[in-house]
N, C-alpha and C. Protein backbone atom coordinates (compact mmCIF):
# COMPACT_ATOMS: atom_id res chain seq x y z
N UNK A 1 -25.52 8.71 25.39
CA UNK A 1 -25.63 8.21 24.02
C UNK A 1 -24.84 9.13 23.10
N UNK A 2 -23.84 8.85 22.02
CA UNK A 2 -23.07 9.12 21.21
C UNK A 2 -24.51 9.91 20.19
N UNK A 3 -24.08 11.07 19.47
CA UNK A 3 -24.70 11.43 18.88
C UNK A 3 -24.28 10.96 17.48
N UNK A 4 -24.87 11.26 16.38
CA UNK A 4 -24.41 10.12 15.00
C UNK A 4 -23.28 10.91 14.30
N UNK A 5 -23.38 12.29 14.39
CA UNK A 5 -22.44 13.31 13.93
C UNK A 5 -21.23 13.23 15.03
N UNK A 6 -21.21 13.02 16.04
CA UNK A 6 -20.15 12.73 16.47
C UNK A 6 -19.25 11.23 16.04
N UNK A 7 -20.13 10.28 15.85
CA UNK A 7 -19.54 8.80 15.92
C UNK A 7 -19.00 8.96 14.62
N UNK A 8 -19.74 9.65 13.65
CA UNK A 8 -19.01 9.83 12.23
C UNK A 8 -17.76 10.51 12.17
N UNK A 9 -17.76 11.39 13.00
CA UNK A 9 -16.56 12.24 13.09
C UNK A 9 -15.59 11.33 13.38
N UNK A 10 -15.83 10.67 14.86
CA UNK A 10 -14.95 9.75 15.31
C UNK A 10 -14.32 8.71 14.29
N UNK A 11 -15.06 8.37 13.43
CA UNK A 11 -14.69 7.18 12.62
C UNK A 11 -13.75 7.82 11.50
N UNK A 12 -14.14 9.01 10.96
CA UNK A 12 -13.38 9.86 10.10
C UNK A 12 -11.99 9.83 10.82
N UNK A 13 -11.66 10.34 11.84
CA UNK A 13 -10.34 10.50 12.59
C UNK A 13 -9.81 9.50 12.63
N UNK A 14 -10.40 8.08 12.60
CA UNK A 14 -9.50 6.97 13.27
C UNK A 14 -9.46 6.68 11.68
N UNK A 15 -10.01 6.90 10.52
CA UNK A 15 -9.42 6.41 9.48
C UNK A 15 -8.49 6.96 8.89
N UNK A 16 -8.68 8.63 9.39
CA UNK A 16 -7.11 9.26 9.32
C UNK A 16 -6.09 8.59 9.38
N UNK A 17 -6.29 8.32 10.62
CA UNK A 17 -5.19 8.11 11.58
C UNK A 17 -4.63 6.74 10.99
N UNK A 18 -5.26 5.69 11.28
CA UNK A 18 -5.06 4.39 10.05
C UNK A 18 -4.49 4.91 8.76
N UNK A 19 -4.87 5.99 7.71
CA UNK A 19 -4.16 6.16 6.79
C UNK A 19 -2.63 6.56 6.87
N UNK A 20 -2.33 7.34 7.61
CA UNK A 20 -0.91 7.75 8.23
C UNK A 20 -0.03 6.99 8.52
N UNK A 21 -0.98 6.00 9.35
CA UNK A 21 0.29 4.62 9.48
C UNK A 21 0.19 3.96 8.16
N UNK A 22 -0.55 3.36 7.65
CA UNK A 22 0.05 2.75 6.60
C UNK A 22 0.83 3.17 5.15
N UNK A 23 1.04 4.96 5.25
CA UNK A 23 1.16 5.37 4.91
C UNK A 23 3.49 5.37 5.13
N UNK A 24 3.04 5.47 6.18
CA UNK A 24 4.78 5.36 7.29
C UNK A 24 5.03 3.64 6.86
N UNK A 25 4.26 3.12 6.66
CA UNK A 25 4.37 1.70 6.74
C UNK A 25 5.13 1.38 5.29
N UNK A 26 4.36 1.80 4.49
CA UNK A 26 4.88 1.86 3.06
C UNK A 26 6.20 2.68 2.79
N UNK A 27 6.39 3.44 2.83
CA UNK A 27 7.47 4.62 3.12
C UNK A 27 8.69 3.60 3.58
N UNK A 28 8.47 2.56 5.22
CA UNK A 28 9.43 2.15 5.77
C UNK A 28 9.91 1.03 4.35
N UNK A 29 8.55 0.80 4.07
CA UNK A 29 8.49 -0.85 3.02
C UNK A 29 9.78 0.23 2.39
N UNK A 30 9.53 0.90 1.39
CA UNK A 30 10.24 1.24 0.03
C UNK A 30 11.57 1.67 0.76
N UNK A 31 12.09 1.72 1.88
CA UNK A 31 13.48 1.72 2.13
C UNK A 31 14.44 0.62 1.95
N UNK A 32 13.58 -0.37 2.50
CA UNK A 32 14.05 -1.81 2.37
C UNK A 32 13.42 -2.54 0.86
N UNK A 33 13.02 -2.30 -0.20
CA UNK A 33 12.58 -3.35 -0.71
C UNK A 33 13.78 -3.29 -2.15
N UNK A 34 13.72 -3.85 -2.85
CA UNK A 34 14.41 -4.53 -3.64
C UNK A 34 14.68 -3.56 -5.03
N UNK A 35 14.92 -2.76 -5.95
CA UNK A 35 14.97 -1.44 -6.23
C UNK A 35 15.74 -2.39 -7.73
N UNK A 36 15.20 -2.63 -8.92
CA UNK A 36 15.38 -3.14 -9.92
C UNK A 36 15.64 -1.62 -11.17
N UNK A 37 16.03 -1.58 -11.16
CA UNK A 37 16.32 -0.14 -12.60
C UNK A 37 15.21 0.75 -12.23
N UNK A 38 15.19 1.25 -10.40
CA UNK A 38 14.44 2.24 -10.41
C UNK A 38 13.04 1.78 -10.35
N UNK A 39 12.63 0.71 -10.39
CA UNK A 39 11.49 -0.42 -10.00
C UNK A 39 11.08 -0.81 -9.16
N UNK A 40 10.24 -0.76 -8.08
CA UNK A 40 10.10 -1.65 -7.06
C UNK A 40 8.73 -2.47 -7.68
N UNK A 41 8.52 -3.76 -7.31
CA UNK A 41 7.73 -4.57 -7.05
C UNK A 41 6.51 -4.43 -6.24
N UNK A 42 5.37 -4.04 -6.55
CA UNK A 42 3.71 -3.70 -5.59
C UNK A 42 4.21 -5.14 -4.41
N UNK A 43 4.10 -6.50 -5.11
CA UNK A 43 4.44 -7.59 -4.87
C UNK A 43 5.40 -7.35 -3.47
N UNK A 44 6.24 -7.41 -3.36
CA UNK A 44 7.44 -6.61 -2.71
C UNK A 44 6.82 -5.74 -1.19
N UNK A 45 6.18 -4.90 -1.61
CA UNK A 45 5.27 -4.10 -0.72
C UNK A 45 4.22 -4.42 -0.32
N UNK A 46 3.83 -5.69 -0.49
CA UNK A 46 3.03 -6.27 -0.02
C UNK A 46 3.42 -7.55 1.08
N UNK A 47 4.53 -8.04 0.67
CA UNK A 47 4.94 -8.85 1.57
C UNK A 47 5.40 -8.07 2.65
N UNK A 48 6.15 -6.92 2.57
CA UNK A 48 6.85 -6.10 3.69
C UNK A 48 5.41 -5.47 4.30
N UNK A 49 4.90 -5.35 4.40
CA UNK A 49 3.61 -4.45 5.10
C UNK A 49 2.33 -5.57 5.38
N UNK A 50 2.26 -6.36 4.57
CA UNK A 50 0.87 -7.28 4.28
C UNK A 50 -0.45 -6.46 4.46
N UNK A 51 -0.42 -5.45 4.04
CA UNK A 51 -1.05 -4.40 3.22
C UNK A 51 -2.29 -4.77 1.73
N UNK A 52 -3.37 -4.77 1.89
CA UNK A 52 -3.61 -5.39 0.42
C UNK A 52 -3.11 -4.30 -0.87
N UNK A 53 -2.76 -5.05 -2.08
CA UNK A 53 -2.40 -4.10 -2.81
C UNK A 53 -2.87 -3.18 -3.53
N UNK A 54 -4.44 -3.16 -3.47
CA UNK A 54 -5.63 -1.94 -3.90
C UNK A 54 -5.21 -1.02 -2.79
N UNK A 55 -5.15 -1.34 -1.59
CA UNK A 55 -4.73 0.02 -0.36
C UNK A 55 -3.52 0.45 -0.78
N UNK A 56 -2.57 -0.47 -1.30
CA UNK A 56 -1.19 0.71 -1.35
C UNK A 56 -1.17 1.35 -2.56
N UNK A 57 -1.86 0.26 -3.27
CA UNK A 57 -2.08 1.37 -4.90
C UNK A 57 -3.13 3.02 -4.35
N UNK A 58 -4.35 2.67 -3.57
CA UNK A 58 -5.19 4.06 -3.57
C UNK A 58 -4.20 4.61 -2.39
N UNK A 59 -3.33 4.42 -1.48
CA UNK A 59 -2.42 5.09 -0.73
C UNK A 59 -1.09 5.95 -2.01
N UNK A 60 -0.84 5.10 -2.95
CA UNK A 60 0.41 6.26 -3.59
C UNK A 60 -0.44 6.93 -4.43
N UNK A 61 -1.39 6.59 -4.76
CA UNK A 61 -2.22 7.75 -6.24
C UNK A 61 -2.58 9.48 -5.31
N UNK A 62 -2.97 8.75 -4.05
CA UNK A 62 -2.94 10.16 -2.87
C UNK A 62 -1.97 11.26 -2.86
N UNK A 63 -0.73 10.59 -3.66
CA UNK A 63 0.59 11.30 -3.37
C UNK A 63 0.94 11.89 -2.23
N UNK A 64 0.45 11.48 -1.02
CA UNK A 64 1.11 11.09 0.03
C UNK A 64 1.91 10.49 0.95
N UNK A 65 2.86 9.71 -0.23
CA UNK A 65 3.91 9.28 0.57
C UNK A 65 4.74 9.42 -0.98
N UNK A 66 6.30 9.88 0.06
CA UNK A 66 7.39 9.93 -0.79
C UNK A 66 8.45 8.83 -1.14
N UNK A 67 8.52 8.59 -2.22
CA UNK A 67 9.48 7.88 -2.76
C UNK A 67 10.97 8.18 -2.97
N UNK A 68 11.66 6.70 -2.43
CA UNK A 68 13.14 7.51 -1.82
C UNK A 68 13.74 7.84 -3.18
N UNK A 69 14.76 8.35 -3.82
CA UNK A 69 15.33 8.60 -4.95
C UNK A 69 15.82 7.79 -5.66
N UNK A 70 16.19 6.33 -5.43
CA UNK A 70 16.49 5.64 -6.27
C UNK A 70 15.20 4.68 -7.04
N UNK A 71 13.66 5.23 -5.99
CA UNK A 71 12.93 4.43 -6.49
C UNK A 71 12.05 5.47 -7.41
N UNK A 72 11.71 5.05 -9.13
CA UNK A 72 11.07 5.80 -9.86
C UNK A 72 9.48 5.60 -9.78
N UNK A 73 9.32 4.31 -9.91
CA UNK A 73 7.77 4.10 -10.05
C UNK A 73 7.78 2.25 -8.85
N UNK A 74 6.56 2.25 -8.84
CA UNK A 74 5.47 0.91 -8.44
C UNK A 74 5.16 0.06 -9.32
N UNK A 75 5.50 -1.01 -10.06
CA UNK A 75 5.14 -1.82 -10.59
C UNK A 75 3.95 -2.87 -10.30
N UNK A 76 2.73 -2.53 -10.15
CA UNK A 76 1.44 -3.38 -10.20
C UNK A 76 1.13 -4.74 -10.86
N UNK A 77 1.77 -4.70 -12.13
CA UNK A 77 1.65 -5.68 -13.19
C UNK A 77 1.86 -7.18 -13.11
N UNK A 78 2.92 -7.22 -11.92
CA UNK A 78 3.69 -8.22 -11.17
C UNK A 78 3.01 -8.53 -10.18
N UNK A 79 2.37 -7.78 -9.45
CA UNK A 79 1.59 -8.15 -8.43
C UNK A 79 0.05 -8.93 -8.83
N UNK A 80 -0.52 -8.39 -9.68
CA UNK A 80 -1.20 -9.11 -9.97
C UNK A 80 -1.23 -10.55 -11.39
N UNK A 81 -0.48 -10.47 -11.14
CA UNK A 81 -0.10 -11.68 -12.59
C UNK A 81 0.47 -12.67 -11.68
N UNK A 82 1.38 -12.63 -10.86
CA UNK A 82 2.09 -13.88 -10.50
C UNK A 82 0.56 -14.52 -9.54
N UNK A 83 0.42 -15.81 -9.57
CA UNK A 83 -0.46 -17.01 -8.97
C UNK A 83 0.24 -18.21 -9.47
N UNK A 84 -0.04 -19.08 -8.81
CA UNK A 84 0.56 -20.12 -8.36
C UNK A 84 -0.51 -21.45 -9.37
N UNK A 85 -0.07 -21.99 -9.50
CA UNK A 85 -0.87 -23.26 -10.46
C UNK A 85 -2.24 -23.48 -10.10
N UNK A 86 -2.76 -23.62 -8.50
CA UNK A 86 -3.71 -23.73 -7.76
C UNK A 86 -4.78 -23.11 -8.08
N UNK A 87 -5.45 -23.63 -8.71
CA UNK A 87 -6.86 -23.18 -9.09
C UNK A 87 -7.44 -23.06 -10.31
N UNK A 88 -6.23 -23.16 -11.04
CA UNK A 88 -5.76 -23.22 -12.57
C UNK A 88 -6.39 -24.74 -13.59
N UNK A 89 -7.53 -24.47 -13.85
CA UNK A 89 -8.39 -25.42 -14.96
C UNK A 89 -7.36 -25.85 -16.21
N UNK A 90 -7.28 -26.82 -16.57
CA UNK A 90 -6.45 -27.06 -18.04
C UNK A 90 -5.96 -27.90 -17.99
C-alpha cells in the first residue's frame, strides 16, 4: 500500500513534470506564431498547443518560459473577446 505522503509526492512530480512540457510547448508555440508589432495573439497559442488559455496565461505570469526577441508581450484581450454568433440572444 502507497503511503499518502508518498502518492502526494508522486503527484507533485508528475505535475512538475506536466508543467515543463507545456511549458516547451508554448516556447515551441511562440517560435512559430504570428508576431504583429511585437504582439502575439493568447488566441494564436492556443490553437498551436490546444492548451487552455488560463494555463498559458498562469504558465507565463511564472516567468518561466522565455520569449523569443521579436515577441514583446501576450495579448489576452483577443482571446477572450472573439466568439462566434452562437449562443448570442438578440
Amino acid at each position: 500500500m502507497i503511503d499518502k505522503n508518498e502518492a502526494v509526492e508522486k503527484a507533485q512530480q508528475e505535475f512538475a513534470r506536466l508543467k515543463d512540457c507545456y511549458k516547451r510547448a508554448i516556447e515551441q508555440a511562440l517560435t512559430k506564431a504570428l508576431v504583429r508589432d511585437g504582439v502575439v495573439s493568447a488566441r494564436d497559442l492556443w490553437l498551436e498547443t490546444s492548451l487552455p488559455v488560463d494555463l498559458i496565461a498562469e504558465l507565463l505570469k511564472e516567468n518561466g518560459i522565455e520569449l523569443p526577441p521579436q515577441v514583446k508581450r501576450i495579448d489576452f484581450n483577443t482571446a477572450r473577446k472573439r466568439r462566434g454568433r452562437r449562443g448570442r440572444r438578440g
